[in-house]
PDB file of N, CA and C in Angstrom:
ATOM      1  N   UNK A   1     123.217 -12.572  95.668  1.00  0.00           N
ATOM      2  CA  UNK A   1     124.397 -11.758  95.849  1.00  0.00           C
ATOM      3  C   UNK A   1     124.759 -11.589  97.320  1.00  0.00           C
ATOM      4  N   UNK A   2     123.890 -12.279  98.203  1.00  0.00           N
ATOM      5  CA  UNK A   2     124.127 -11.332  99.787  1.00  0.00           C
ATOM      6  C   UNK A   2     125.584 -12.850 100.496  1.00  0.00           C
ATOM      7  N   UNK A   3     125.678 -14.034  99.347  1.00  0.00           N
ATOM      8  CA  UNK A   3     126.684 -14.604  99.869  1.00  0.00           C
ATOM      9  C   UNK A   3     127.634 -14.137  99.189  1.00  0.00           C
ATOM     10  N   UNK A   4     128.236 -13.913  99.791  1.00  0.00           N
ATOM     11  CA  UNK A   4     129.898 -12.995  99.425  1.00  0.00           C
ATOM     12  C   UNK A   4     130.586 -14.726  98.633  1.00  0.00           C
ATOM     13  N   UNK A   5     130.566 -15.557  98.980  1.00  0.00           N
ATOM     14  CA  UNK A   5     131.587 -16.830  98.577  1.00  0.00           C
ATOM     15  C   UNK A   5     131.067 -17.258  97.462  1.00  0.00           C
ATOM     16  N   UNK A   6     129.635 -16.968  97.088  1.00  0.00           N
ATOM     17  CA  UNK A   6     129.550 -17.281  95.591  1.00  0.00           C
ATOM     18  C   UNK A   6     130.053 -16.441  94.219  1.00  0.00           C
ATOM     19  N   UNK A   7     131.015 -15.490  94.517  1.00  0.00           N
ATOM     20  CA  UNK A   7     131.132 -14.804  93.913  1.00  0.00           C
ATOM     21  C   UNK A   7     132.686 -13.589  93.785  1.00  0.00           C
ATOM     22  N   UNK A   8     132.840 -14.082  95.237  1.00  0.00           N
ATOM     23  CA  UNK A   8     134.539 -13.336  95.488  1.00  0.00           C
ATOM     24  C   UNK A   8     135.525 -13.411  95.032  1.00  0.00           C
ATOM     25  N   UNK A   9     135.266 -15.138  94.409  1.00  0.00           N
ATOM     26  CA  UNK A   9     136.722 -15.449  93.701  1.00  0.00           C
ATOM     27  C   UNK A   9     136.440 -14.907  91.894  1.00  0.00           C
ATOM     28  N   UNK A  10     135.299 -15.086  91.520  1.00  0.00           N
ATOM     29  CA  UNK A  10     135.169 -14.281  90.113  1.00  0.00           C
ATOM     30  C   UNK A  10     135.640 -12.408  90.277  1.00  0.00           C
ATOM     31  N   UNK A  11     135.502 -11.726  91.228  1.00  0.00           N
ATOM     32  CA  UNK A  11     136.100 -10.681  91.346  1.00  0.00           C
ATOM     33  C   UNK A  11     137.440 -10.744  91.739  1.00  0.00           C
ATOM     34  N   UNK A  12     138.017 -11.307  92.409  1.00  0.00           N
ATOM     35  CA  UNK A  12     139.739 -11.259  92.352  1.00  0.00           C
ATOM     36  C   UNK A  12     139.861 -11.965  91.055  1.00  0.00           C
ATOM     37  N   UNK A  13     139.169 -12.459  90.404  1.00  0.00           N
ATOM     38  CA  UNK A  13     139.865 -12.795  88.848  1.00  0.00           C
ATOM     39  C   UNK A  13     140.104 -11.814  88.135  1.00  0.00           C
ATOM     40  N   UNK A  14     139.311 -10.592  88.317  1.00  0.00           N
ATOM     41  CA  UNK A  14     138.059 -10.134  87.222  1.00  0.00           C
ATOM     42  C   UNK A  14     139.123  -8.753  87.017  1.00  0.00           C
ATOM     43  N   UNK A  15     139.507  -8.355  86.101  1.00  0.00           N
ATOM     44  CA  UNK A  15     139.856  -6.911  85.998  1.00  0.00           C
ATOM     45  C   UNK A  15     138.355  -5.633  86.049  1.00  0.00           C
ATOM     46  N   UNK A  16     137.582  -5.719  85.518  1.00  0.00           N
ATOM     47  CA  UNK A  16     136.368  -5.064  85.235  1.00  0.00           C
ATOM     48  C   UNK A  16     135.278  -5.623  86.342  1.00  0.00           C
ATOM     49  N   UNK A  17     134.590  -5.176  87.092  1.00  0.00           N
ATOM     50  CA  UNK A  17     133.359  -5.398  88.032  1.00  0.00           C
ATOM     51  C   UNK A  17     132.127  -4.524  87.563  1.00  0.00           C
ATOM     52  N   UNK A  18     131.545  -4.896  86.730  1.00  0.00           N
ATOM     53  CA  UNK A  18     130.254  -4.124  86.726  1.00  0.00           C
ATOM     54  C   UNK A  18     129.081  -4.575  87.565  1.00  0.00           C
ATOM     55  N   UNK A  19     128.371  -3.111  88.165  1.00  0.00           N
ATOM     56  CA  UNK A  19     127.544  -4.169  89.872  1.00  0.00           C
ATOM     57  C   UNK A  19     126.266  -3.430  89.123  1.00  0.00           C
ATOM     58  N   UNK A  20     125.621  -3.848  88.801  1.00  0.00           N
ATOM     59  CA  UNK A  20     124.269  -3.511  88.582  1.00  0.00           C
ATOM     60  C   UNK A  20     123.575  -4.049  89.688  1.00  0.00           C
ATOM     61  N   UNK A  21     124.013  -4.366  90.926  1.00  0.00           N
ATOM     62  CA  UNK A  21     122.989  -5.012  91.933  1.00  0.00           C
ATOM     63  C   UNK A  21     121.805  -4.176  92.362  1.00  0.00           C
ATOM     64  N   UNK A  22     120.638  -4.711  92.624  1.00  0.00           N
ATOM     65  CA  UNK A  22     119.626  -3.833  93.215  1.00  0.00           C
ATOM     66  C   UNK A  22     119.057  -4.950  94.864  1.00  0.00           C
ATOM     67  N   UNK A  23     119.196  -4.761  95.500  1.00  0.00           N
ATOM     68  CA  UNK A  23     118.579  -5.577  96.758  1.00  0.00           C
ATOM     69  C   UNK A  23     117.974  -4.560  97.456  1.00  0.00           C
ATOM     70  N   UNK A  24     116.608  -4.972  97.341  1.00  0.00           N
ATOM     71  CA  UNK A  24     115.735  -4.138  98.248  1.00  0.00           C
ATOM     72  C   UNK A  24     116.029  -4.301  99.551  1.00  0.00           C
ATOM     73  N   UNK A  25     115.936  -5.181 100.024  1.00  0.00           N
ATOM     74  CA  UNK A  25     116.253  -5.707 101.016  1.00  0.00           C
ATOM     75  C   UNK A  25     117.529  -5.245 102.138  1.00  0.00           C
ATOM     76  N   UNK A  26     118.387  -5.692 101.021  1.00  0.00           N
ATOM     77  CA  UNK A  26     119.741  -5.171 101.370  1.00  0.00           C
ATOM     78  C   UNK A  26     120.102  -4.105 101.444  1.00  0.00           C
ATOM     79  N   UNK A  27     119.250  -3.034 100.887  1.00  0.00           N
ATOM     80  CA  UNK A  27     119.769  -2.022 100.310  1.00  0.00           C
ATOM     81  C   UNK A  27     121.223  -1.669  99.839  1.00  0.00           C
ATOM     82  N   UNK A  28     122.368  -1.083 100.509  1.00  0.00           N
ATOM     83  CA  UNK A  28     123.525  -0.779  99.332  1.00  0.00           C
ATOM     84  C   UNK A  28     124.575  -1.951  99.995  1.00  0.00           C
ATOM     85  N   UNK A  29     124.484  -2.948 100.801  1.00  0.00           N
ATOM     86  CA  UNK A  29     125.358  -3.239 101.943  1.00  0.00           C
ATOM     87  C   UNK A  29     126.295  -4.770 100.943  1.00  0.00           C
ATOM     88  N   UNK A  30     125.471  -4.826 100.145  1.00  0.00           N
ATOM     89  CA  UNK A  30     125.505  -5.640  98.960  1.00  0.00           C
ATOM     90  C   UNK A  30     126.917  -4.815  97.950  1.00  0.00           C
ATOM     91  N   UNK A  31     126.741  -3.975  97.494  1.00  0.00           N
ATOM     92  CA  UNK A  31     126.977  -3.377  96.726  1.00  0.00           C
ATOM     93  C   UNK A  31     128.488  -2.730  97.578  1.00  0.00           C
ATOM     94  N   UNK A  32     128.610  -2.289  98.752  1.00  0.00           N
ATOM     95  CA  UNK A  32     129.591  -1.603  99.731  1.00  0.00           C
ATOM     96  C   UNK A  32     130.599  -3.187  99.947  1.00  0.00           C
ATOM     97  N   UNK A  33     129.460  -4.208  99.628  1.00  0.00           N
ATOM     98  CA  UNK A  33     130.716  -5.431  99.841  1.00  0.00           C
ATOM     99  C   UNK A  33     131.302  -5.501  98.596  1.00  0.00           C
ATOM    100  N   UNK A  34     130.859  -5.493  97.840  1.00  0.00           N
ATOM    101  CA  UNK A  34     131.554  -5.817  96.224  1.00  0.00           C
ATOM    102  C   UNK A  34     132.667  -5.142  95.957  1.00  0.00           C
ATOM    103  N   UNK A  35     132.677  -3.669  96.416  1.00  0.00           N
ATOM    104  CA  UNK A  35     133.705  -2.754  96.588  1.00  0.00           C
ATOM    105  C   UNK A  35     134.629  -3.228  97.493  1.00  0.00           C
ATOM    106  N   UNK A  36     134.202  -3.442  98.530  1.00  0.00           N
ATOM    107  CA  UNK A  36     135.198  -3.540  99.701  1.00  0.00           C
ATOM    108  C   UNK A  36     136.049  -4.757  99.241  1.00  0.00           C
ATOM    109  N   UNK A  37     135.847  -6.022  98.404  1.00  0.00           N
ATOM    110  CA  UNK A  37     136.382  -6.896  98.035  1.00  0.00           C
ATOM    111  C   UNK A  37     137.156  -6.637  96.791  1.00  0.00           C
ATOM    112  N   UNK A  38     136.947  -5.732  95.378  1.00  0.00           N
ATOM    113  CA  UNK A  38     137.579  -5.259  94.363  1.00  0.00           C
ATOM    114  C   UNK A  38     139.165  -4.747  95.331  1.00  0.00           C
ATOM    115  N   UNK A  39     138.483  -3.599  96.527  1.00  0.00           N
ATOM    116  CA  UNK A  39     139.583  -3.188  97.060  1.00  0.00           C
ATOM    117  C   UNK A  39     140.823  -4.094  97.271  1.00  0.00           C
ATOM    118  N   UNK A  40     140.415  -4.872  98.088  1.00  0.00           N
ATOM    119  CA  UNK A  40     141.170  -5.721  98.982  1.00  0.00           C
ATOM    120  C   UNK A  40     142.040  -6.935  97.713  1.00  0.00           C
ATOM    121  N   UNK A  41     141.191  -6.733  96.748  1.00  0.00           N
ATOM    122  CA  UNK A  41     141.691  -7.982  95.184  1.00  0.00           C
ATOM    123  C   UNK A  41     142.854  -7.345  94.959  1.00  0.00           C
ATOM    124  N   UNK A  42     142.678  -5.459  95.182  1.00  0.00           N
ATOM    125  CA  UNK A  42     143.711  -4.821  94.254  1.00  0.00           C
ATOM    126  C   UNK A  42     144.816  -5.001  95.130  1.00  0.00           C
ATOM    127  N   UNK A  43     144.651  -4.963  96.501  1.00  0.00           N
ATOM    128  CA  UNK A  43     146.403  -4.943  97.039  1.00  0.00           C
ATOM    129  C   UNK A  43     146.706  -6.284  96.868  1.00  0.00           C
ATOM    130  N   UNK A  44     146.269  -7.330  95.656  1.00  0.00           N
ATOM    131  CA  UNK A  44     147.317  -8.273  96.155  1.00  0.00           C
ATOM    132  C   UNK A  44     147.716  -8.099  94.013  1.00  0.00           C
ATOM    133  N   UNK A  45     147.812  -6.796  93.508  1.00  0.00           N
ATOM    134  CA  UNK A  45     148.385  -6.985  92.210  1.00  0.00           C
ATOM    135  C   UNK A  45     148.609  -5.615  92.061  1.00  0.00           C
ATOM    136  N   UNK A  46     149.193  -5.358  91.250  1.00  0.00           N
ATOM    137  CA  UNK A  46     149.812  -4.036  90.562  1.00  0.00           C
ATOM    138  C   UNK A  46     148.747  -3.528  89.968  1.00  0.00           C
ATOM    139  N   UNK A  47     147.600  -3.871  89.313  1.00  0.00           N
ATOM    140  CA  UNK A  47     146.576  -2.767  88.950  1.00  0.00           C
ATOM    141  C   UNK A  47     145.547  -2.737  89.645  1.00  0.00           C
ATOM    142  N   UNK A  48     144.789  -1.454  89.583  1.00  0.00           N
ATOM    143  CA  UNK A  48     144.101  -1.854  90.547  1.00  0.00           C
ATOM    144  C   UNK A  48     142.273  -2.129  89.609  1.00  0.00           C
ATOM    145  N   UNK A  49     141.448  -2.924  90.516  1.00  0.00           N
ATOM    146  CA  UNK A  49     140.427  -3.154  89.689  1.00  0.00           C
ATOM    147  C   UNK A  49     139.524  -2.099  89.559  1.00  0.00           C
ATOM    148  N   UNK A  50     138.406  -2.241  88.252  1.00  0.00           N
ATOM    149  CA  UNK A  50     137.677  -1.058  87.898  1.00  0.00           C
ATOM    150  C   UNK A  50     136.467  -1.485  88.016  1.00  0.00           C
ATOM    151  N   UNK A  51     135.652  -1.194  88.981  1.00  0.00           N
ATOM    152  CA  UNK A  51     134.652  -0.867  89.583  1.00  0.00           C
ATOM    153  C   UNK A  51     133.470  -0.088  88.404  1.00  0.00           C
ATOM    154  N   UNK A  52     132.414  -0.587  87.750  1.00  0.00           N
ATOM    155  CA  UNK A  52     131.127   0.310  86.777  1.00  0.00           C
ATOM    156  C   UNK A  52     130.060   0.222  87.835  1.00  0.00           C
ATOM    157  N   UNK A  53     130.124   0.876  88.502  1.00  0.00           N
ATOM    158  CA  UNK A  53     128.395   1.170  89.360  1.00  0.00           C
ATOM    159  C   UNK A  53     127.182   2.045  88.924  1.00  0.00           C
ATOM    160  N   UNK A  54     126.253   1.133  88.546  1.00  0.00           N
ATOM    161  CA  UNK A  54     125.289   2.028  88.291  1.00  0.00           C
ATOM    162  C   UNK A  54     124.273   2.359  89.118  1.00  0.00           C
ATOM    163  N   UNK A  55     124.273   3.848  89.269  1.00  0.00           N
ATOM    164  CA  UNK A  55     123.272   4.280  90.275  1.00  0.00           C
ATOM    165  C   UNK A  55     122.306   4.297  89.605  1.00  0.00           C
ATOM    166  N   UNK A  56     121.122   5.297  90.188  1.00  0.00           N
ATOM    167  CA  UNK A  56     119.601   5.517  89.876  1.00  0.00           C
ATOM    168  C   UNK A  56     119.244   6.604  89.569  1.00  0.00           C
ATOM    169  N   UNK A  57     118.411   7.193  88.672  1.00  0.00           N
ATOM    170  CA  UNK A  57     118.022   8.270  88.149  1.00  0.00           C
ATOM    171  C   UNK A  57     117.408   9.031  89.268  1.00  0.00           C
ATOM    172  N   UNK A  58     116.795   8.313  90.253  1.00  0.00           N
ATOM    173  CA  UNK A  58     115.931   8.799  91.652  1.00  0.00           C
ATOM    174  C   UNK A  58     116.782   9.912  92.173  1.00  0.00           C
ATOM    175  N   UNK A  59     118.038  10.140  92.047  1.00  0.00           N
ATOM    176  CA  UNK A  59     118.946  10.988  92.788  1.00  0.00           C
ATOM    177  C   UNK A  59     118.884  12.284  92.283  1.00  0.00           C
ATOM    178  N   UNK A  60     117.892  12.353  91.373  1.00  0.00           N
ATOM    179  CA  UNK A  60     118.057  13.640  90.745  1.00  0.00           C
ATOM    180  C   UNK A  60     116.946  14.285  91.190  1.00  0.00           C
ATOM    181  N   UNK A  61     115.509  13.394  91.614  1.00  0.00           N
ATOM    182  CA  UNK A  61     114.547  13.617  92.186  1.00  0.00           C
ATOM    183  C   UNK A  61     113.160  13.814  91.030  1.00  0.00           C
ATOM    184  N   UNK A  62     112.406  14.519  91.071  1.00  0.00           N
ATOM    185  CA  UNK A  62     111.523  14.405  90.078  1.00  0.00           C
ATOM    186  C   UNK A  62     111.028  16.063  89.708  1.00  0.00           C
ATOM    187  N   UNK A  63     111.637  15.774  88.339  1.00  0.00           N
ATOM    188  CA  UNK A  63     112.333  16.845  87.681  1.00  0.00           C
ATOM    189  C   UNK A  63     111.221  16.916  85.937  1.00  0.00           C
ATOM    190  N   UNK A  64     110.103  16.882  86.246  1.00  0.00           N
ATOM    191  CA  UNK A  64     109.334  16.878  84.491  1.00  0.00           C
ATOM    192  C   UNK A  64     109.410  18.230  83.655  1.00  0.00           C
ATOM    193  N   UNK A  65     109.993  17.376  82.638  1.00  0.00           N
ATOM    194  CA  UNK A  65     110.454  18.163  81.465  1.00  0.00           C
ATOM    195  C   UNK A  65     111.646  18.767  81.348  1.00  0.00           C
ATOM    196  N   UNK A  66     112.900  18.651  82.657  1.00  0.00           N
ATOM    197  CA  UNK A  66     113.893  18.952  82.541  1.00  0.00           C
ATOM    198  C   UNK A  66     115.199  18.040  82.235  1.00  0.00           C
ATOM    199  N   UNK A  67     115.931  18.568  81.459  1.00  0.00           N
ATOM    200  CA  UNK A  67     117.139  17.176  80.506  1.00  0.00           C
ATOM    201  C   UNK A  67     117.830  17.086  81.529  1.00  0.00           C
ATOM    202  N   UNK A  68     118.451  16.263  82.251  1.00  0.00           N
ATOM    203  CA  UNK A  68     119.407  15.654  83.198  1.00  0.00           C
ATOM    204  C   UNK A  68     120.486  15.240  82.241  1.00  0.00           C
ATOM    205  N   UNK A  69     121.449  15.588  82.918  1.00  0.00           N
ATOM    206  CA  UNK A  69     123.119  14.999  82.333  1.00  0.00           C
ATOM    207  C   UNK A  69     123.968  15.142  83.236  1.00  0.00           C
ATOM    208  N   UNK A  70     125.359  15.069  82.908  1.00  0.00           N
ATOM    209  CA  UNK A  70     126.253  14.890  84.001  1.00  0.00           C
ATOM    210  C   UNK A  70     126.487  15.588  84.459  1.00  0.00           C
ATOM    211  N   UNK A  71     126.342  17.594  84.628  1.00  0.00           N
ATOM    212  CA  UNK A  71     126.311  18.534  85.118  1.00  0.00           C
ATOM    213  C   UNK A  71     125.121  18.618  86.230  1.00  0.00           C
ATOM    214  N   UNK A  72     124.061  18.076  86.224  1.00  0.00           N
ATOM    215  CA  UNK A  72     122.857  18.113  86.817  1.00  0.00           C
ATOM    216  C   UNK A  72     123.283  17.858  88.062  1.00  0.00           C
ATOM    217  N   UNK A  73     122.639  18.839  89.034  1.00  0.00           N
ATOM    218  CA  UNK A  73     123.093  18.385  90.517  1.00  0.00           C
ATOM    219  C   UNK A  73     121.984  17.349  91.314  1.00  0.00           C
ATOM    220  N   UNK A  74     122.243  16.750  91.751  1.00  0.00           N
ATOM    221  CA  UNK A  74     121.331  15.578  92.803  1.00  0.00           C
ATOM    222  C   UNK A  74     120.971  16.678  93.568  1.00  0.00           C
ATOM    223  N   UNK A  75     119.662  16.221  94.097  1.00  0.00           N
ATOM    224  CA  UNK A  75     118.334  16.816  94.707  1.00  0.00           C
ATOM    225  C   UNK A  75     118.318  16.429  96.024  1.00  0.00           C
ATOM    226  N   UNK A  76     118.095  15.019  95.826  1.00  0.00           N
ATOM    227  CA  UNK A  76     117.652  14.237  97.164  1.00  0.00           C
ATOM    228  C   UNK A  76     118.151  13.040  97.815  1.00  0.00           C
ATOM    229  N   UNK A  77     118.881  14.017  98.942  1.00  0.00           N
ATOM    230  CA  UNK A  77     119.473  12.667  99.551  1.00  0.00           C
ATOM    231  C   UNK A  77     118.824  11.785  99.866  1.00  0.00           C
ATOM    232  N   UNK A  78     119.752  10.589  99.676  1.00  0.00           N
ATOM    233  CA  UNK A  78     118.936   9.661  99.868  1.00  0.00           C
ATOM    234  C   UNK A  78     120.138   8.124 100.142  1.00  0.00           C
ATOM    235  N   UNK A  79     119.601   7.005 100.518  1.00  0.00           N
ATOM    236  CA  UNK A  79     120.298   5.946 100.895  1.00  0.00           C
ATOM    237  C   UNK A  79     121.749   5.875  99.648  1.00  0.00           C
ATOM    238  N   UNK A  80     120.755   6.107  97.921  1.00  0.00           N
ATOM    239  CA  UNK A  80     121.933   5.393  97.300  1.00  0.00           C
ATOM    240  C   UNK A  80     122.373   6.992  96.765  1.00  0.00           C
ATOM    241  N   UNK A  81     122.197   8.105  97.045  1.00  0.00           N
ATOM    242  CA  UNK A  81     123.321   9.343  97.038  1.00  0.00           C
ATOM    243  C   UNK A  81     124.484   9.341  97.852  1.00  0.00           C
ATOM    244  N   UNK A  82     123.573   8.701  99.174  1.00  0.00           N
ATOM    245  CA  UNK A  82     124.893   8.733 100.125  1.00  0.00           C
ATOM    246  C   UNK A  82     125.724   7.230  99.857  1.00  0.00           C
ATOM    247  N   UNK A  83     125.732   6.393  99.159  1.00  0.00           N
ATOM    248  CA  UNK A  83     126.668   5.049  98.617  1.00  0.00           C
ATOM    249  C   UNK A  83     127.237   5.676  97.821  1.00  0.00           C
ATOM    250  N   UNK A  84     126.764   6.795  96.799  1.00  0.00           N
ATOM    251  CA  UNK A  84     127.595   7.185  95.561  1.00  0.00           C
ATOM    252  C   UNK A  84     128.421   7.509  95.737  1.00  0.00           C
ATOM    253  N   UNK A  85     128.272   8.823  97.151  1.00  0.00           N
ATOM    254  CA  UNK A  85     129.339   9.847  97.721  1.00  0.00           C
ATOM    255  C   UNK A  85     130.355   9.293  98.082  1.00  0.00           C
ATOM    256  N   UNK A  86     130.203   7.744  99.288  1.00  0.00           N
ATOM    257  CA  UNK A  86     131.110   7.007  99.436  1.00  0.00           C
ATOM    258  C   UNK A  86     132.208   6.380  98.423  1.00  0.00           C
ATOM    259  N   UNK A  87     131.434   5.819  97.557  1.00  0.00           N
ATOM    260  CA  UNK A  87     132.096   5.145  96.839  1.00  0.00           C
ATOM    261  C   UNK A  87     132.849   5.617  95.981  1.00  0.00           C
ATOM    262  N   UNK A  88     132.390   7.074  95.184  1.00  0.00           N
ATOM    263  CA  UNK A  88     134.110   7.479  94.650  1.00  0.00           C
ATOM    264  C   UNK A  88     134.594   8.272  95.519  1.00  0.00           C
ATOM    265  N   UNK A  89     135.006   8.088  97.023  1.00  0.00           N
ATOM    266  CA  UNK A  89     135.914   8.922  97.933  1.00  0.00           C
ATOM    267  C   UNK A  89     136.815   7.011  98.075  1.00  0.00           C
ATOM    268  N   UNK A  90     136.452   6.048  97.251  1.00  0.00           N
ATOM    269  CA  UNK A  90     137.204   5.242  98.158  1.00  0.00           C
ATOM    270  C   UNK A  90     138.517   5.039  96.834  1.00  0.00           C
ATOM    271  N   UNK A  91     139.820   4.390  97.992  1.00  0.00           N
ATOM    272  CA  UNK A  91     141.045   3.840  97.320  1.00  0.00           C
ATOM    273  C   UNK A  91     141.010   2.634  96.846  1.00  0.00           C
ATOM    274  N   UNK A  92     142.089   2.646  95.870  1.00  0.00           N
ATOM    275  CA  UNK A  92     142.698   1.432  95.108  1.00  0.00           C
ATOM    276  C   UNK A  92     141.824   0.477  94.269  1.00  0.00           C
ATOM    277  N   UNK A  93     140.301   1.357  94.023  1.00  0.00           N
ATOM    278  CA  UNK A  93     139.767   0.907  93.065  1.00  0.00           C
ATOM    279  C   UNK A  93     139.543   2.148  91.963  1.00  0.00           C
ATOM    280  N   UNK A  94     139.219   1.868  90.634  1.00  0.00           N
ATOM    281  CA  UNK A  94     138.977   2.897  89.534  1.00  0.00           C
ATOM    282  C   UNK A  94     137.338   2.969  89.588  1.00  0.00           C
ATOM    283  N   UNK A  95     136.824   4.055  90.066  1.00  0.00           N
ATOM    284  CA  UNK A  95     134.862   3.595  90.165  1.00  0.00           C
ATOM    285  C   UNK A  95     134.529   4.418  88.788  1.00  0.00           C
ATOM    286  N   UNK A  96     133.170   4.114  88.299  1.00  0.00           N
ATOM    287  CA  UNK A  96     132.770   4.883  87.479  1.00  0.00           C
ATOM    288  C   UNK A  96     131.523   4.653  88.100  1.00  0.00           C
ATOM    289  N   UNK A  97     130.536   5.717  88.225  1.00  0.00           N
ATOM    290  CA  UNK A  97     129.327   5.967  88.914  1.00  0.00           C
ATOM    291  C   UNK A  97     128.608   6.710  87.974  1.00  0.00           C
ATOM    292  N   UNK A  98     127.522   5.861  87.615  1.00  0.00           N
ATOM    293  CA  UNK A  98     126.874   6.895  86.460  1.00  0.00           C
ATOM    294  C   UNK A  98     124.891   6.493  86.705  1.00  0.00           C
ATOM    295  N   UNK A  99     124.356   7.055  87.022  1.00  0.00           N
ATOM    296  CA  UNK A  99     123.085   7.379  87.070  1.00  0.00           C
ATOM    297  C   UNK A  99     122.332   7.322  86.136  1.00  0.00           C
ATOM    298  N   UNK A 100     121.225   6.143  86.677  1.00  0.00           N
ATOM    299  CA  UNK A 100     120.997   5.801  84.888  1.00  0.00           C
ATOM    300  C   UNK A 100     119.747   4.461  85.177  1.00  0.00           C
ATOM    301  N   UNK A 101     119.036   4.008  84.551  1.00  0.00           N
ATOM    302  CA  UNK A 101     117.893   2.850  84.567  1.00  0.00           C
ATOM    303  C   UNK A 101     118.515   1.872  83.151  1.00  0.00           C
ATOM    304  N   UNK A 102     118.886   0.762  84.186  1.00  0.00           N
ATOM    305  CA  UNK A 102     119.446  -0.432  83.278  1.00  0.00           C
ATOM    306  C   UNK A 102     118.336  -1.392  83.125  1.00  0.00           C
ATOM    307  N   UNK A 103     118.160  -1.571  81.579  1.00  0.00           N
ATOM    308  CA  UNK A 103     116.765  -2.670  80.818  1.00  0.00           C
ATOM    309  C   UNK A 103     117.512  -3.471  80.146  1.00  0.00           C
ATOM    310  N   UNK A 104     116.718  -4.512  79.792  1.00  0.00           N
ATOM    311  CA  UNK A 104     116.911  -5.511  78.821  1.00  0.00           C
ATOM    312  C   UNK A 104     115.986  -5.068  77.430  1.00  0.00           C
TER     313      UNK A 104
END
C-alpha cells in the first residue's frame, strides 16, 4: 500500500473506499494518503467519495468487563485517535470511522 500508483486509479474509479490498512511501519501516513486522494477524486465529480475507515478498539484503552459502544468515550490518545480526529474534520469526502477488530 505505501505505493500510492498501485492503487490511485482504483480509487478515482471507486465510489466506496473501504481502508482496512494496518502498516506498522507506516503507521497512519498510509491511510492519511488514501484520504487525501478520495479527496482530490471528489473535486473532479459531483459526488463526493465515501471513505469506511476502520479504527481500533485500542482507543478505548483497557477497559475489563465494561460494554463499549458508540457512546463510549476514547481514553487514550494515541497515534490512531489522533488520525480519527483528523479524518472526520476533513472535506469532500463522506468518512465513516468505526472502532472495531477486523477477522477473517
Amino acid at each position: 500500500m505505501s505505493k500510492v500508483e498501485t492503487w490511485q486509479e482504483a480509487v478515482q474509479k471507486s465510489g466506496i473506499i473501504v481502508d482496512t490498512v494496518y502498516d506498522p511501519e507506516a503507521g497512519v501516513a498510509v491511510n492519511r494518503k488514501l484520504v487525501e486522494v478520495a479527496i482530490e477524486a471528489s473535486k473532479a465529480t459531483t459526488r463526493p467519495k465515501t471513505v469506511i475507515y476502520t479504527s481500533g478498539l485500542g482507543v478505548f484503552g483497557d477497559r475489563p468487563g465494561v460494554l463499549i459502544d458508540e457512546n463510549t468515550p476514547i481514553l487514550t490518545p494515541s497515534w490512531r485517535s489522533e488520525f480519527d480526529e483528523w479524518l472526520i474534520k476533513q472535506e469532500g469526502v463522506l468518512v465513516f470511522a468505526s472502532p472495531s477488530i477486523i477477522c477473517c
